[in-house]
C-alpha atoms as a PDB file:
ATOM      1  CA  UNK A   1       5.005 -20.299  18.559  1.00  0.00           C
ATOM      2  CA  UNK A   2       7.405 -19.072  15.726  1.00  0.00           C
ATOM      3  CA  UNK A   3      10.209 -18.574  18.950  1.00  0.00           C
ATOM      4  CA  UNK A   4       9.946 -21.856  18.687  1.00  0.00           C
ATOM      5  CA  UNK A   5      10.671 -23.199  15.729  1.00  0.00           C
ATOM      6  CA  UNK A   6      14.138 -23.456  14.109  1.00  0.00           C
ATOM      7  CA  UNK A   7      15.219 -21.013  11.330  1.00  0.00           C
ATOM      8  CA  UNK A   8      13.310 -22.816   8.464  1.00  0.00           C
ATOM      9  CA  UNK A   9      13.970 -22.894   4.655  1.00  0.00           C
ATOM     10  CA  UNK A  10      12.351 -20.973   2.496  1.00  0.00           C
ATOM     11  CA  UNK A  11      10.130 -20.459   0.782  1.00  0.00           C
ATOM     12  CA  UNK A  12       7.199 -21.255   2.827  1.00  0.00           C
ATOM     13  CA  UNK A  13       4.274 -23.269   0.784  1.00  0.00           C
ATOM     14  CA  UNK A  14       0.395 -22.763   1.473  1.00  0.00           C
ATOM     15  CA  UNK A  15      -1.517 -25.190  -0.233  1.00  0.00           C
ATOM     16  CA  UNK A  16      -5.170 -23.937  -0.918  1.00  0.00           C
ATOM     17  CA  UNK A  17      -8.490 -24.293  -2.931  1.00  0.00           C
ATOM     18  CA  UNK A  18      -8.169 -20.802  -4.681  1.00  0.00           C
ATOM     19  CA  UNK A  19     -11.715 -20.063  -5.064  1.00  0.00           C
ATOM     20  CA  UNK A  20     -12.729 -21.679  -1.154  1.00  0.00           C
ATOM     21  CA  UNK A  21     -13.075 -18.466   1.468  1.00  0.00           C
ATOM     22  CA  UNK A  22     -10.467 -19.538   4.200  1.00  0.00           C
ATOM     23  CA  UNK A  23      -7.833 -20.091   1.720  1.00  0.00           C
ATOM     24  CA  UNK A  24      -8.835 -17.018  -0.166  1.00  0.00           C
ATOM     25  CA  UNK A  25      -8.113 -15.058   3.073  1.00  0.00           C
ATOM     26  CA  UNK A  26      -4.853 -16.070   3.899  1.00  0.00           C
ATOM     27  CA  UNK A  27      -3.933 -14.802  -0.064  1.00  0.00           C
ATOM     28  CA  UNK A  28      -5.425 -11.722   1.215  1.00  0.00           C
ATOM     29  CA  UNK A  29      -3.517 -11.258   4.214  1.00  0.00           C
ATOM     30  CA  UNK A  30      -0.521 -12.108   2.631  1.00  0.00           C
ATOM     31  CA  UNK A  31      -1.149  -9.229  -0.058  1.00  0.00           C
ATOM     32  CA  UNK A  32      -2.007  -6.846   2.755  1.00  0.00           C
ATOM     33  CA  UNK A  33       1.114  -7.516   4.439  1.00  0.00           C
ATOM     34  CA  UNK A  34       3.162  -7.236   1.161  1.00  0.00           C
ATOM     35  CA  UNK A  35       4.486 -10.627   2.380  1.00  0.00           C
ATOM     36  CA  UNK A  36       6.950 -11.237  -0.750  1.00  0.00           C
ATOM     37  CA  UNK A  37       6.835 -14.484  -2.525  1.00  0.00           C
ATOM     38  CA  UNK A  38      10.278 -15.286  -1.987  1.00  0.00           C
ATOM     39  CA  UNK A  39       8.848 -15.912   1.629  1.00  0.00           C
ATOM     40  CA  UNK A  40       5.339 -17.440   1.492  1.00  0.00           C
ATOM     41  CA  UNK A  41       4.176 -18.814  -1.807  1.00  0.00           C
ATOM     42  CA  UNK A  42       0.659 -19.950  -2.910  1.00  0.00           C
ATOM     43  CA  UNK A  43       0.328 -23.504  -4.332  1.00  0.00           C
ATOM     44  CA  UNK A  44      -3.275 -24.223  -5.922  1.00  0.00           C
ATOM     45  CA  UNK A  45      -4.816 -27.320  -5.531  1.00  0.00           C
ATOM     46  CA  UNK A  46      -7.321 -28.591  -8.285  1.00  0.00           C
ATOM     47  CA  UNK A  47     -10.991 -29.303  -7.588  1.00  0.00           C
ATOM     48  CA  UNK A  48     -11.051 -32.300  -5.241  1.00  0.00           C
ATOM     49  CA  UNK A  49     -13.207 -33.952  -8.433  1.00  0.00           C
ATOM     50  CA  UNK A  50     -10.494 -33.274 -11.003  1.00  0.00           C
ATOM     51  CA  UNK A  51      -7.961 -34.769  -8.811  1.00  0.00           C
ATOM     52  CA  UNK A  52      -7.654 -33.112  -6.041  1.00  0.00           C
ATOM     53  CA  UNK A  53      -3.636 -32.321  -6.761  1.00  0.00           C
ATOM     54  CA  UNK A  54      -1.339 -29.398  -6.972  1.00  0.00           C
ATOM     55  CA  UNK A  55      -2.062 -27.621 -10.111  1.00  0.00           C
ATOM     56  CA  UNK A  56       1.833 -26.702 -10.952  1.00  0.00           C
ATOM     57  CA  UNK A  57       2.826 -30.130  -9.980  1.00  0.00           C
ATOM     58  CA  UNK A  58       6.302 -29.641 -11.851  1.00  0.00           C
ATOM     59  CA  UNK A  59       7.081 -26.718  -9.544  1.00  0.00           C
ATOM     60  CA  UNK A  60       5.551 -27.777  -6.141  1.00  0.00           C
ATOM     61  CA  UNK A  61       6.048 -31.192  -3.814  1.00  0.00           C
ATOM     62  CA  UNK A  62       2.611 -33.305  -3.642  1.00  0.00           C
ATOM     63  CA  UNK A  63       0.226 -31.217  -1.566  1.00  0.00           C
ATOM     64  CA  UNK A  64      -0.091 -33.001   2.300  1.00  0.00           C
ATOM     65  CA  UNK A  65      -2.940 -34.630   3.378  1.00  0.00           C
ATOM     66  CA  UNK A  66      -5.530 -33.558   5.060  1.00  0.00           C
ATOM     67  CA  UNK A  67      -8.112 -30.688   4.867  1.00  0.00           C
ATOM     68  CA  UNK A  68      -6.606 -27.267   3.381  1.00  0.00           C
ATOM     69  CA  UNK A  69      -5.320 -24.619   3.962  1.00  0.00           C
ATOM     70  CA  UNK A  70      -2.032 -26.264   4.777  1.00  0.00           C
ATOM     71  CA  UNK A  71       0.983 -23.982   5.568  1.00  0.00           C
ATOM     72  CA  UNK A  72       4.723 -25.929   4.421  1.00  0.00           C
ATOM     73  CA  UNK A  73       7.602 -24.812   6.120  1.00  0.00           C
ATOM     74  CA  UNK A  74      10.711 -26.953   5.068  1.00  0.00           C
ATOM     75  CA  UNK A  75      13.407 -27.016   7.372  1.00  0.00           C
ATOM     76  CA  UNK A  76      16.861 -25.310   6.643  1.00  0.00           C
ATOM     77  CA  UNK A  77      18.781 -28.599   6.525  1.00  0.00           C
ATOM     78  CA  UNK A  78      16.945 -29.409   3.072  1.00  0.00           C
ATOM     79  CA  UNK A  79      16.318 -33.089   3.710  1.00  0.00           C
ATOM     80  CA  UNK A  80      13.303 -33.976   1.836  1.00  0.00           C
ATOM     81  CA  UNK A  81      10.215 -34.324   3.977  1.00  0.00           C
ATOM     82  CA  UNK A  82      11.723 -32.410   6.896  1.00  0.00           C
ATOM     83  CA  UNK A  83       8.584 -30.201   6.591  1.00  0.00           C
ATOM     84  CA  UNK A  84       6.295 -28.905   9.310  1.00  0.00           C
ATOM     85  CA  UNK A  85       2.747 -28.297   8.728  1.00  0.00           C
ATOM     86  CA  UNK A  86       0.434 -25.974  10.054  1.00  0.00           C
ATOM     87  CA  UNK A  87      -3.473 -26.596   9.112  1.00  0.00           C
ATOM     88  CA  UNK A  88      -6.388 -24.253   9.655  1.00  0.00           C
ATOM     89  CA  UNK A  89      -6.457 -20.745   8.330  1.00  0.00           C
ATOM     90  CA  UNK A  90      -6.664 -19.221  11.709  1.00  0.00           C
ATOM     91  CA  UNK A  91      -3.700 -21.018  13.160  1.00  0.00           C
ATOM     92  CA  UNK A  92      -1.939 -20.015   9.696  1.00  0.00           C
ATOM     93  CA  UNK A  93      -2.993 -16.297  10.347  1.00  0.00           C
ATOM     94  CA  UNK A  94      -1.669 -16.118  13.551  1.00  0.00           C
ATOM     95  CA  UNK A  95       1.619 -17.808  13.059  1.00  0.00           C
ATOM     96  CA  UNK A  96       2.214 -15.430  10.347  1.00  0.00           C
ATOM     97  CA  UNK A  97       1.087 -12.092  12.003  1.00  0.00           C
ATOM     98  CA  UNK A  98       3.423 -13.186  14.830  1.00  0.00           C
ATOM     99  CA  UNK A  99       6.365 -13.173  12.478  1.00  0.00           C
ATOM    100  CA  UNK A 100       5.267 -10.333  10.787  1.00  0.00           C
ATOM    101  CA  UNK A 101       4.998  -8.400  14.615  1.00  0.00           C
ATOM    102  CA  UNK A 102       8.648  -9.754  15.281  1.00  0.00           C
ATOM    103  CA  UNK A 103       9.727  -8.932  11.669  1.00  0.00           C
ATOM    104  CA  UNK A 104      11.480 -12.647  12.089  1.00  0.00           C
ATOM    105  CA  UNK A 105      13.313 -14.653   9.349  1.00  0.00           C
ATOM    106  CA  UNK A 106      13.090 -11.593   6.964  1.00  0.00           C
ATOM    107  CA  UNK A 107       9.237 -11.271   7.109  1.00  0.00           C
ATOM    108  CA  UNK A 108       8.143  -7.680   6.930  1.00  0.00           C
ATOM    109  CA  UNK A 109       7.849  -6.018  10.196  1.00  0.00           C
ATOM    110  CA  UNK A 110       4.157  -4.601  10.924  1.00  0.00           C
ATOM    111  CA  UNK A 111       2.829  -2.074  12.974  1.00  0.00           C
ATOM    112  CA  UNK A 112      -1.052  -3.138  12.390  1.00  0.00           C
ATOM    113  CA  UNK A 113      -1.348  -6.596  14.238  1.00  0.00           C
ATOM    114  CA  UNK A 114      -4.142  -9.196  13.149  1.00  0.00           C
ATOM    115  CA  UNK A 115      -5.163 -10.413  16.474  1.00  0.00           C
END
């Protein structure tokens, strides 16, 4: 899948709920990785009763719609809303442990794959 792609911008955003399980994994994963910042950074999202919006919302675009996690990755050509979107923790796991096992776009290159 991330053969794919074209080279994308950076950073990538993942939208989450920070204290929901699924998202709370991916932050994991990206930890154990050591998956810098500069790559993949976390956005929260408040409490869909408070608003359900991104909690730096000076910092971050509006978060996408639909049910989170949501992984952002702008394009290179920095045209607003040229952004792909991958949803579902699992499908965000995967398409990062594949970079991570090519050591593509700059992501750290892993011996210990996920899947």
């Amino acid at each position: 899948m991330a053969s794919t792609l074209p080279d994308p911008g950076f950073p990538f955003l993942v939208y989450t709920y920070p204290w929901m399980p699924y998202p709370r994994l991916i932050g994991i994963y990206l930890r154990e990785k050591r998956i810098p910042t500069s790559l993949v950074k976390v956005v929260p999202v408040s409490d869909p009763q408070d608003g359900n919006a991104v909690v730096d919302s000076k910092n971050y675009p509006p978060r996408p719609a639909g049910s989170l996690p949501i992984l952002a990755i702008p394009s290179s050509s920095g045209l607003e809303g040229d952004v792909a979107y991958i949803r579902q923790s699992s499908a965000i796991l995967n398409f990062l442990d594949e970079l991570c096992d090519e050591g593509k776009w700059g992501f750290p290159k892993s011996p210990h794959r996920m899947r």
